[in-house]
C-alpha atoms as a PDB file:
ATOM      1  CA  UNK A   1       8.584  10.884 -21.751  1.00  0.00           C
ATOM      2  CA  UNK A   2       6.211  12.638 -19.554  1.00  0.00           C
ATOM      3  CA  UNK A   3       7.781  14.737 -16.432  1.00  0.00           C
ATOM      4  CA  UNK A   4       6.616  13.440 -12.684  1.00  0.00           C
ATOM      5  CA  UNK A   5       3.428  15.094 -11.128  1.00  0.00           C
ATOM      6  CA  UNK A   6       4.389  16.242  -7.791  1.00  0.00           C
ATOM      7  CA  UNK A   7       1.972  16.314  -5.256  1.00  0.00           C
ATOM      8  CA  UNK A   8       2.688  17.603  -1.452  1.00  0.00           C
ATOM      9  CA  UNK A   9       1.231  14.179   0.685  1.00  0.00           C
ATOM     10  CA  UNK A  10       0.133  10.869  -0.220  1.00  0.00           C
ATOM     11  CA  UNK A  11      -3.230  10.895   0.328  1.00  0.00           C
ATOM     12  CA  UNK A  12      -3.440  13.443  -2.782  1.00  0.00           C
ATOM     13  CA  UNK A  13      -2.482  10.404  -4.600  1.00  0.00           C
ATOM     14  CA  UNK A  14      -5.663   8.625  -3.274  1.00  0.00           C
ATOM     15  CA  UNK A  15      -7.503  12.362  -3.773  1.00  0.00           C
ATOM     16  CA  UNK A  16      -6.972  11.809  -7.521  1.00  0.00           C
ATOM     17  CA  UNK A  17      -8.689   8.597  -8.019  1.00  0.00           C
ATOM     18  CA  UNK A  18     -12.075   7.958  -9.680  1.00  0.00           C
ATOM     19  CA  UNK A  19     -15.698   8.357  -7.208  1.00  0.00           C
ATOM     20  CA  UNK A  20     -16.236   4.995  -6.236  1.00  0.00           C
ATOM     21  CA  UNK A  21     -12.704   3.300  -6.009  1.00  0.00           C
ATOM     22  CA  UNK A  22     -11.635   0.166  -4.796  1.00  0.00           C
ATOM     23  CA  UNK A  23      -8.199  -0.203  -2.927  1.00  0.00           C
ATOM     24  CA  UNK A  24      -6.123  -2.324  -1.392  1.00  0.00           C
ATOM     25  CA  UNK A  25      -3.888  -1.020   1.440  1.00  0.00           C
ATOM     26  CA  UNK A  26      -1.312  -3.803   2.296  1.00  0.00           C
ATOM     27  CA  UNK A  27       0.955  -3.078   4.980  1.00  0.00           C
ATOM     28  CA  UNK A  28      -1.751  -1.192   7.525  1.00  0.00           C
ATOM     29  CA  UNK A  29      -0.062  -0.760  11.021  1.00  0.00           C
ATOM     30  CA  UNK A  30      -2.157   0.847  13.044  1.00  0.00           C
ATOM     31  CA  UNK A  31      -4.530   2.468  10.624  1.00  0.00           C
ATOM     32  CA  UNK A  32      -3.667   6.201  10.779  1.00  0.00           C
ATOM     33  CA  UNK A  33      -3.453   6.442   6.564  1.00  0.00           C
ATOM     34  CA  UNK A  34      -6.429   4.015   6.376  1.00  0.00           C
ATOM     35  CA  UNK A  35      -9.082   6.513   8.300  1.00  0.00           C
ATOM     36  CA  UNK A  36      -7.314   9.690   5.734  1.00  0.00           C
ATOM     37  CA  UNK A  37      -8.247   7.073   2.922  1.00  0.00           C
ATOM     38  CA  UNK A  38     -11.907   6.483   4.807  1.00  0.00           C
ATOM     39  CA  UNK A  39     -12.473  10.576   4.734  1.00  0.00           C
ATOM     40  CA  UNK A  40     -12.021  10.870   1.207  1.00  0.00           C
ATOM     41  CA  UNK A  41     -15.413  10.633  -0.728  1.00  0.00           C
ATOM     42  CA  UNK A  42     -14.501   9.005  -3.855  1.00  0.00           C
ATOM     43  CA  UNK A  43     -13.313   6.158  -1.955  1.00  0.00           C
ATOM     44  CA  UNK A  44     -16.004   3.333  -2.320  1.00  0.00           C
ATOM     45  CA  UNK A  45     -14.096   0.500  -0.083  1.00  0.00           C
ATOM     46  CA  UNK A  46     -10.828  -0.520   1.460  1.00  0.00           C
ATOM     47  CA  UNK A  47      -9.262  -3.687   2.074  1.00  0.00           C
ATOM     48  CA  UNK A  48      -6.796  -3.556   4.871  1.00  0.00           C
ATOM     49  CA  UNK A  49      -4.466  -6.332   4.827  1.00  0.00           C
ATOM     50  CA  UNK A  50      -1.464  -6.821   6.921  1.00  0.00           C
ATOM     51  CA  UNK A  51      -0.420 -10.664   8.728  1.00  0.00           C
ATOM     52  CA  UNK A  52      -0.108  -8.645  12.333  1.00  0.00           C
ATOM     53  CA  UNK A  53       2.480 -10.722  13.055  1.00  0.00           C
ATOM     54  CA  UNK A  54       6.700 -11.338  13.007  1.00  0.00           C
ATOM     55  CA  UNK A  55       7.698 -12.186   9.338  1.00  0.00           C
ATOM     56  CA  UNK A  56      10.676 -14.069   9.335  1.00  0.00           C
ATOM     57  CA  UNK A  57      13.180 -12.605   7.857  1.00  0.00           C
ATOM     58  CA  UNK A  58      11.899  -9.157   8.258  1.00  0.00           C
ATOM     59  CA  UNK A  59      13.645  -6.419  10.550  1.00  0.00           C
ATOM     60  CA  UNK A  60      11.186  -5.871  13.183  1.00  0.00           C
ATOM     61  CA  UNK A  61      11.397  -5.015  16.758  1.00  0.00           C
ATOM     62  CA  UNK A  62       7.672  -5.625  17.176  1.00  0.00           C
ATOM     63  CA  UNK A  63       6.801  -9.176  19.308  1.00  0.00           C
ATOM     64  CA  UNK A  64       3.452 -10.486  18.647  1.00  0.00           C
ATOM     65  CA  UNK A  65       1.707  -8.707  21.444  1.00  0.00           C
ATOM     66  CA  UNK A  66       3.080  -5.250  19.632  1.00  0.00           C
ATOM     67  CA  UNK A  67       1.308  -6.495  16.521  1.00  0.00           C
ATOM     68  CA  UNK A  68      -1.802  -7.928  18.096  1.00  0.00           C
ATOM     69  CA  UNK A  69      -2.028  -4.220  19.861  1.00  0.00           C
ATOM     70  CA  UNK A  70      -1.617  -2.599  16.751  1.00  0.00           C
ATOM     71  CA  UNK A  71      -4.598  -4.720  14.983  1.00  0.00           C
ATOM     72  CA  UNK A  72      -6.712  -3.392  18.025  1.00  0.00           C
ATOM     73  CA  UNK A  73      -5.462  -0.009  17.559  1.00  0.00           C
ATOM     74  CA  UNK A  74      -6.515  -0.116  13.834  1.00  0.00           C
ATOM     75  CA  UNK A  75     -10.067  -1.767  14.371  1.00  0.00           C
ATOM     76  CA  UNK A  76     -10.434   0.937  16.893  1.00  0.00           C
ATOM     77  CA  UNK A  77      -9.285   4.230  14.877  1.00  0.00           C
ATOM     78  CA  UNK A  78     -11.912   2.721  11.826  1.00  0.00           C
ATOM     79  CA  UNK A  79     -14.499   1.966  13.895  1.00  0.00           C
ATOM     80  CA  UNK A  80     -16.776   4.521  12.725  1.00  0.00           C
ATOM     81  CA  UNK A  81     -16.476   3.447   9.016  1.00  0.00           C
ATOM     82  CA  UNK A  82     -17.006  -0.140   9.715  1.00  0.00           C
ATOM     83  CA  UNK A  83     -21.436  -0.330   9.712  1.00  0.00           C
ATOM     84  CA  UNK A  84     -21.176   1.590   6.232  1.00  0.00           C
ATOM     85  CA  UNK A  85     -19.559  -1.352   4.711  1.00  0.00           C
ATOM     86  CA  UNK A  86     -16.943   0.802   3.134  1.00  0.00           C
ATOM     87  CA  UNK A  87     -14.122  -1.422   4.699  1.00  0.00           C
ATOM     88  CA  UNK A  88     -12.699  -4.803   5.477  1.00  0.00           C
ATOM     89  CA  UNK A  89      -9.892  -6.805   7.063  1.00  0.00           C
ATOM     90  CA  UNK A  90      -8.328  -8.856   5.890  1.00  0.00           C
ATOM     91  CA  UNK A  91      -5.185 -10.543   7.998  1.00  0.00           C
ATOM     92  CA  UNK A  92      -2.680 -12.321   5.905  1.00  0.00           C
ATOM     93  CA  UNK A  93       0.734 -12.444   4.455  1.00  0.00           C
ATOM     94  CA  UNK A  94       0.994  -9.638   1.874  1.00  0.00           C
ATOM     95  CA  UNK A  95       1.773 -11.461  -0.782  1.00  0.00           C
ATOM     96  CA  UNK A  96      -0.672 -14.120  -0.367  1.00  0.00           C
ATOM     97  CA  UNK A  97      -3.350 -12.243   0.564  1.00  0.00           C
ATOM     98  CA  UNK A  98      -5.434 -12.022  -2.356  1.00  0.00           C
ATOM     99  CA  UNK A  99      -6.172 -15.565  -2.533  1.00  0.00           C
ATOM    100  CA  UNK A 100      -8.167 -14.647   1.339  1.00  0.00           C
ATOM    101  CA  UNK A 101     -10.516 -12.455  -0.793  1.00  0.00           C
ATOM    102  CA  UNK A 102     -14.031 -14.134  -1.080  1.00  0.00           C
ATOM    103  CA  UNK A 103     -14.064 -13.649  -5.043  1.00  0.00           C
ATOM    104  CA  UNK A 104     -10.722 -11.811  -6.335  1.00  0.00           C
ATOM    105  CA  UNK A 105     -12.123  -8.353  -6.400  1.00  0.00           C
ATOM    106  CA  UNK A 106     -10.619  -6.055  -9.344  1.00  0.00           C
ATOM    107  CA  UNK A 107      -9.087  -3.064  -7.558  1.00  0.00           C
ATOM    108  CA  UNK A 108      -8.906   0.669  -8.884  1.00  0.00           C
ATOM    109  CA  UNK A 109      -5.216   1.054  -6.840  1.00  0.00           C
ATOM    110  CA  UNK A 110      -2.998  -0.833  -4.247  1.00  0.00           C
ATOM    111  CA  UNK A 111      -1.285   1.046  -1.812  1.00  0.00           C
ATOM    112  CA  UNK A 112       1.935  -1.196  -0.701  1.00  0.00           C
ATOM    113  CA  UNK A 113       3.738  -0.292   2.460  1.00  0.00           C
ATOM    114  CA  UNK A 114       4.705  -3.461   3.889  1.00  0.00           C
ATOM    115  CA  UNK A 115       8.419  -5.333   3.926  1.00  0.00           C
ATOM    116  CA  UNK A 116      10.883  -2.240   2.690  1.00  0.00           C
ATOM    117  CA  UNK A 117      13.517  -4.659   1.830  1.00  0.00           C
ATOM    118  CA  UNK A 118      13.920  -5.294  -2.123  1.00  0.00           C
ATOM    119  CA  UNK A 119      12.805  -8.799  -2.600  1.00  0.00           C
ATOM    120  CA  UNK A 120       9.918  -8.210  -0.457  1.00  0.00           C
ATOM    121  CA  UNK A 121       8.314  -5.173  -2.571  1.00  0.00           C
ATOM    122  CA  UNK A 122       9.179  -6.754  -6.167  1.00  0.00           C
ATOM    123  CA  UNK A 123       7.688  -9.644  -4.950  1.00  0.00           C
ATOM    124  CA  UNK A 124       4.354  -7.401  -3.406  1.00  0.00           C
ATOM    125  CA  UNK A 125       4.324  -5.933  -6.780  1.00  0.00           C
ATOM    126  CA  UNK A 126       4.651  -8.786  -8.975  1.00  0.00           C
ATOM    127  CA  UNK A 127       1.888 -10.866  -6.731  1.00  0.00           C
ATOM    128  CA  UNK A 128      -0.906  -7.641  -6.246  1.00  0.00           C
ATOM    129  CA  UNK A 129      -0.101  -6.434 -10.394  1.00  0.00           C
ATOM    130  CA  UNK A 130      -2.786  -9.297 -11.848  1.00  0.00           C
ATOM    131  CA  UNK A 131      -5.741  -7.815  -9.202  1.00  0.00           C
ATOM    132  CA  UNK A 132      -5.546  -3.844 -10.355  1.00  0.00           C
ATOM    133  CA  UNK A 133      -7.479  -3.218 -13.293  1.00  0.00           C
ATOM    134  CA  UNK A 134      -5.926  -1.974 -16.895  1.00  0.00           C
ATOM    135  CA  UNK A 135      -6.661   1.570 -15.924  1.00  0.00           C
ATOM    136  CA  UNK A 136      -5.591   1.384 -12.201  1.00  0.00           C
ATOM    137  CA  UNK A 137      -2.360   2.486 -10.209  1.00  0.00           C
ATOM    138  CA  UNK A 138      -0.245   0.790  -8.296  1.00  0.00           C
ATOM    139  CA  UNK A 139       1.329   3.366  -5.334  1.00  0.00           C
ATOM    140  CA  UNK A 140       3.280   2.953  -2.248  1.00  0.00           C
ATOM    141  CA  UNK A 141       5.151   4.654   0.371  1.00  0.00           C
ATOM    142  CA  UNK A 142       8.870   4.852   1.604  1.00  0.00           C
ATOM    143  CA  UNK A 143       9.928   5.740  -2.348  1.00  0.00           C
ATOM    144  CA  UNK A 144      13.672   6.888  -0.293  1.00  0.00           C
ATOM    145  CA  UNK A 145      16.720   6.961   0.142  1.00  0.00           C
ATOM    146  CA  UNK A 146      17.003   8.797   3.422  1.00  0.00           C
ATOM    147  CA  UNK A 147      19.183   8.118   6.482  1.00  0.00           C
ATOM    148  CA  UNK A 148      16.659   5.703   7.633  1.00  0.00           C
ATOM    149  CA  UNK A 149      16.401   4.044   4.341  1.00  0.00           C
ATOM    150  CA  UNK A 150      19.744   3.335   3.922  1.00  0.00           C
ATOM    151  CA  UNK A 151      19.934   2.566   7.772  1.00  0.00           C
ATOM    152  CA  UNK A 152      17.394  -0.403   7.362  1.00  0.00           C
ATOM    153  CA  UNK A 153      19.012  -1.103   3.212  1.00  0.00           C
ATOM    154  CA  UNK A 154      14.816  -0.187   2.277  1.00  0.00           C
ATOM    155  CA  UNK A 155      15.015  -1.373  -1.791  1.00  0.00           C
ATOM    156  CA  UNK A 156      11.785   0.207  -2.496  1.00  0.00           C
ATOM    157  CA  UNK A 157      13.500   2.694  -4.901  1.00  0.00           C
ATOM    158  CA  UNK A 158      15.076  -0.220  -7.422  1.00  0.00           C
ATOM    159  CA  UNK A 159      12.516  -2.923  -6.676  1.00  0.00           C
ATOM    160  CA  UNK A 160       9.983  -0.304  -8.245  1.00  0.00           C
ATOM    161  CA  UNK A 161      11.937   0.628 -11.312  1.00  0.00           C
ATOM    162  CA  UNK A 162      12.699  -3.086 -11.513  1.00  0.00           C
ATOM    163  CA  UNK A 163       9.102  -3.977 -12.013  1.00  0.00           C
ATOM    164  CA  UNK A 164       8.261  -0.915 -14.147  1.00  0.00           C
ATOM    165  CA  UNK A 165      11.143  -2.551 -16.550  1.00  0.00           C
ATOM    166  CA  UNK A 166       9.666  -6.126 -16.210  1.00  0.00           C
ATOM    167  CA  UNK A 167       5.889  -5.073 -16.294  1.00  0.00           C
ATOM    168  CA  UNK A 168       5.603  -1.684 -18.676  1.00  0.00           C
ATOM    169  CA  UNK A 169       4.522   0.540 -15.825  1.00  0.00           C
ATOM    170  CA  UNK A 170       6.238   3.950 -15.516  1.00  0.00           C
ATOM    171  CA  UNK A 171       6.817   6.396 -12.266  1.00  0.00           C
ATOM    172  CA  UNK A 172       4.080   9.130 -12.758  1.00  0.00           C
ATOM    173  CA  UNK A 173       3.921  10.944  -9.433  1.00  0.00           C
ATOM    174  CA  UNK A 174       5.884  11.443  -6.228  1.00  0.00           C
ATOM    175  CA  UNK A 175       4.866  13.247  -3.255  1.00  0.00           C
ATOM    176  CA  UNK A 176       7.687  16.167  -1.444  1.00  0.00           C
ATOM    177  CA  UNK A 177       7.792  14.155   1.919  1.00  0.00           C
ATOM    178  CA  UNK A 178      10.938  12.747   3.120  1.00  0.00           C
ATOM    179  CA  UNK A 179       9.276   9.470   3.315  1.00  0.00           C
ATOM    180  CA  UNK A 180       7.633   9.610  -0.367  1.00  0.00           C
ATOM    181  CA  UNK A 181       5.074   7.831  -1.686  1.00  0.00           C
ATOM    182  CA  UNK A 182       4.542   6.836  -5.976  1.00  0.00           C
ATOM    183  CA  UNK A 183       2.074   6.214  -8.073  1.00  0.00           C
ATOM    184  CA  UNK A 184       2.732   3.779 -11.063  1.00  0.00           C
ATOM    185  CA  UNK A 185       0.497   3.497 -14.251  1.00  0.00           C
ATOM    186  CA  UNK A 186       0.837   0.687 -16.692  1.00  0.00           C
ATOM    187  CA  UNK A 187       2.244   2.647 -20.394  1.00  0.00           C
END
């Protein structure tokens, strides 16, 4: 088995994909990671899709007019990339987002940093898996078990490795930040 690349941030895991990729960032907040994905130049567009809005269920301090503020915060900080064409909203649930596409577009990675909680990012995974293409990665963020982590019970950590055992994908990079992100690959 192959040792894990290391990298120092996420967006070198974004750095490393093919000129012209497609991704999906699910989970957006208020867009800070999405205009670092916009700056790259081998990105060719970005789907941001997060519902804005309480989940029940989901431990979140945020009221609606926190989530509504965010959405303006994130149209605002991508502004600039919006008249290229290079990027587009889309608000939904995250794991029933994909059926909001126009056509179901075939996507180069996913980048999943919604709902921390176990049943929430196996079932991310298992619902985005059919949309990345056979030579595509699947990455995320939050791969921890920090104080906050364990705080909040995050199952990001064996939801992944869960789906890597259901689906034949296998951990191929990490970044060093206390709040890690992955990068699967199918095997």
């Amino acid at each position: 088995m192959s040792e894990i690349i290391h990298l120092p941030k996420r967006i070198d895991l974004i750095a490393q994909l093919p000129q012209g990729s497609v991704i999906a960032e699910i989970g957006v907040w208020r867009g800070y990671f999405s205009c670092e994905m916009l700056n790259l130049p081998n990105l060719g567009h970005l789907y941001l899709i997060d519902a804005w809005k309480p989940q029940p269920g989901y431990n979140d301090p945020l009221t609606n007019v926190d989530h509504e503020a965010n959405l303006a915060e994130t149209k605002h900080n991508i502004r600039g990339h919006i008249p290229g064409g290079r990027v587009s909203i889309i608000r939904g649930d995250s794991d029933k987002a994909m059926f909001l596409f126009p056509e179901a577009p075939r996507l180069d990675a996913i980048f999943l940093d919604a709902d921390h909680s176990y049943d929430a990012v196996l079932r991310d995974l298992r619902a985005w898996v059919p949309f990345v293409k056979p030579n595509g990665a699947i990455m995320g963020h939050d791969y921890t078990n920090n104080s906050m982590a364990k705080k909040h019970q995050w199952g990001v950590i064996p939801a992944v490795t869960d789906f890597c055992d259901e689906f034949g994908w296998k951990l191929t990079h990490l970044t060093d930040e206390d709040f890690a992100s992955f990068c699967l690959r199918k095997i």
